[in-house]
Protein backbone atom coordinates (compact mmCIF):
# COMPACT_ATOMS: atom_id res chain seq x y z
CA UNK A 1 26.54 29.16 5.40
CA UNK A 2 28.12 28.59 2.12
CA UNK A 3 28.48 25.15 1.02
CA UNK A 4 30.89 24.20 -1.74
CA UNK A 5 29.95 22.40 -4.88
CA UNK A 6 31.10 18.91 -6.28
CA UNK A 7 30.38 17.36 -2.47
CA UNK A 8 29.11 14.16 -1.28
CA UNK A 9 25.92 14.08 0.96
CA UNK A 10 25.74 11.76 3.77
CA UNK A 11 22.37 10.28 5.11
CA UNK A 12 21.92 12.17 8.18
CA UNK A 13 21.57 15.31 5.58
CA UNK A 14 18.46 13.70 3.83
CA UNK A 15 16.98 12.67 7.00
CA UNK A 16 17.28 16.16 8.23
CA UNK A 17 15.51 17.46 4.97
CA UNK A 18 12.96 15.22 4.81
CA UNK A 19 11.70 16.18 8.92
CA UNK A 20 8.09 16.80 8.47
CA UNK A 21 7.41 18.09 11.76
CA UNK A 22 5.10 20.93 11.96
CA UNK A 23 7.83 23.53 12.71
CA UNK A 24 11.32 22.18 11.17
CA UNK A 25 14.50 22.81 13.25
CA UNK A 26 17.60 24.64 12.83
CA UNK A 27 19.31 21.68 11.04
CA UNK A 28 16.19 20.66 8.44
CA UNK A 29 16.75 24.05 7.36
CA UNK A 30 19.66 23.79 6.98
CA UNK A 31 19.99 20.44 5.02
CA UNK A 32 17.47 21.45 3.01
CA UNK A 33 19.11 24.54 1.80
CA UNK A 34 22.58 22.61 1.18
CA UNK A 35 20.19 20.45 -0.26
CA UNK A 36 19.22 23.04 -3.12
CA UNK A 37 23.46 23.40 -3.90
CA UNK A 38 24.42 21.91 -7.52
CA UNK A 39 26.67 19.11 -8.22
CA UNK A 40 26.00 17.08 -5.30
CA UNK A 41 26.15 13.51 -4.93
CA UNK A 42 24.92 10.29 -3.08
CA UNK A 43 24.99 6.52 -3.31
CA UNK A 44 23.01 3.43 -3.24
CA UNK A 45 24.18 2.86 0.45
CA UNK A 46 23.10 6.36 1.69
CA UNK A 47 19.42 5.52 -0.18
CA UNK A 48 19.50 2.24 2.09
CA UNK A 49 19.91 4.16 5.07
CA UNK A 50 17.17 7.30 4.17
CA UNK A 51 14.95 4.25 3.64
CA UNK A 52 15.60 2.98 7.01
CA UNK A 53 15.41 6.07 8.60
CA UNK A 54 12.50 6.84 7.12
CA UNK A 55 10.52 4.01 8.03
CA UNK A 56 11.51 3.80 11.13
CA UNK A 57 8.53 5.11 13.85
CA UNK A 58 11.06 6.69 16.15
CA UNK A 59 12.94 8.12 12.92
CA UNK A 60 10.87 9.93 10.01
CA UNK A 61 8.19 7.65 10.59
CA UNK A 62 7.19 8.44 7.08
CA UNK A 63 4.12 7.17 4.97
CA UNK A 64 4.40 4.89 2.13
CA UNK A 65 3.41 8.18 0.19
CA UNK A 66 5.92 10.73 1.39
CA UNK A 67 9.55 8.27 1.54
CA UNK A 68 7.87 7.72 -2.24
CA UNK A 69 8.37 11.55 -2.97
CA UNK A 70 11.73 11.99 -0.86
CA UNK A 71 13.02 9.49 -2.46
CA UNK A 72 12.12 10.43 -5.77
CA UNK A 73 13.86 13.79 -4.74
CA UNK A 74 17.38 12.33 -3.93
CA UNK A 75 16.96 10.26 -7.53
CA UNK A 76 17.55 13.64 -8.87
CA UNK A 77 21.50 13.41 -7.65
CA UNK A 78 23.78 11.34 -9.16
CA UNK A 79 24.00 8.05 -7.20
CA UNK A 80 26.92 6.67 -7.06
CA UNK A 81 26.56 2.18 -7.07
CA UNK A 82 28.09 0.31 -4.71
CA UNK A 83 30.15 -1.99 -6.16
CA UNK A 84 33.33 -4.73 -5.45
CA UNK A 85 35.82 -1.42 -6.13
CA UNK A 86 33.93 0.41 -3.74
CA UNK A 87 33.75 -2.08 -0.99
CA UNK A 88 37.57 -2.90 -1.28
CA UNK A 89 38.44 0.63 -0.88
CA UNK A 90 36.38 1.05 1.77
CA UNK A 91 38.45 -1.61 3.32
CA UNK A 92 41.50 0.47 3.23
CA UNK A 93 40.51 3.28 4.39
CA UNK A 94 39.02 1.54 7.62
CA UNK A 95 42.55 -0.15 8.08
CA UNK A 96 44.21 3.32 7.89
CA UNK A 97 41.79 5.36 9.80
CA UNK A 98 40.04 2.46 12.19
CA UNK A 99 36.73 4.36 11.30
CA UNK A 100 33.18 1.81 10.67
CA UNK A 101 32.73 0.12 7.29
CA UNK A 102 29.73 2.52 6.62
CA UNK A 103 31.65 5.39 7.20
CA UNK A 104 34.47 4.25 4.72
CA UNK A 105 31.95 3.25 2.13
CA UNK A 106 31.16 7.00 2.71
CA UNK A 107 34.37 8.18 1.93
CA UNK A 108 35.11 5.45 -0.77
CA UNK A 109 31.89 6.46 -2.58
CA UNK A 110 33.00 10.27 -2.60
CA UNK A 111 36.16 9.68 -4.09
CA UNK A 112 35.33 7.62 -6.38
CA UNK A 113 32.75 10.31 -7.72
CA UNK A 114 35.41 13.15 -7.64
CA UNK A 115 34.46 14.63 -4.27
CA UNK A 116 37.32 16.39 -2.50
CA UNK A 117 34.43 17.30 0.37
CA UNK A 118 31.47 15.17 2.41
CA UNK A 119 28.83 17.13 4.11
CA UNK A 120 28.28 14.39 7.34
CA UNK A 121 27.63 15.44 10.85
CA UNK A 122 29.06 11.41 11.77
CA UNK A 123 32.77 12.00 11.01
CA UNK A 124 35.33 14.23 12.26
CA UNK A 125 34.72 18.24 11.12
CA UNK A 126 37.24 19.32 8.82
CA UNK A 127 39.44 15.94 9.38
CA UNK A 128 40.81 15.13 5.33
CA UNK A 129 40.49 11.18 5.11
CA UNK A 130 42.52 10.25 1.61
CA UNK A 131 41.40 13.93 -0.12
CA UNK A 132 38.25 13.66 0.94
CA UNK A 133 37.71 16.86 3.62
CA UNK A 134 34.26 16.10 5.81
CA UNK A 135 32.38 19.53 6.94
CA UNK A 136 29.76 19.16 9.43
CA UNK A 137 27.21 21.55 7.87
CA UNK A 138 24.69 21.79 11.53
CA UNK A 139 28.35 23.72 13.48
């Protein structure tokens, strides 16, 4: 596949990536190889929920140890803060599109970090949501 650069990463791509099963599936590889793209972005909320997922037994189930170096991967990105802006356009776009709060802190995050694309397998493939186009990388 050939992913497009200047794109917003959602958490189910890190939680993909950071599978440390003995033999990784179709998607880890995958997210780790959109993972390798340049000029890709996350935010603070997205590192809330990798953190979750990653402790999390039925999850990652990761060690103290390896979420450490995961994370310490995804602090290479630009990470985007959450902030009052953020939340209150995140608002909006619920109102128009009736999707969660997460997923329009999502799409508020991207724009507000210049991404005309988010790589999510949790919203609509190919759907545009104020600019922002979502491609579900795992189709």
């Amino acid at each position: 596949m050939r992913f497009m650069p200047n794109a917003f990463v959602d958490t189910n791509v890190l939680v993909y990536a950071a599978d440390e099963s003995p033999s990784p599936g179709r998607k880890t590889r995958i997210a780790r190889e959109l993972l390798r793209q340049r000029d890709l972005h996350l935010s603070v909320q997205v590192l809330n929920e990798f953190i979750a997922n990653a402790r999390h037994a039925s999850k990652l189930g990761l060690s103290a140890e390896q979420e450490q170096d995961w994370v310490g991967r995804w602090l290479l990105f630009p990470v985007a803060a959450l902030t009052v802006e953020t939340f209150l356009a995140a608002q909006l776009i619920h109102a128009r599109f009736q999707l969660s709060h997460w997923d329009s802190l999502i799409l508020a995050s991207a724009r507000e970090t210049g991404c005309s694309l988010v790589y999510s397998e949790d919203l609509n493939h190919g759907q545009e949501f104020n600019g922002v186009k979502v491609v579900n990388p795992f189709l």
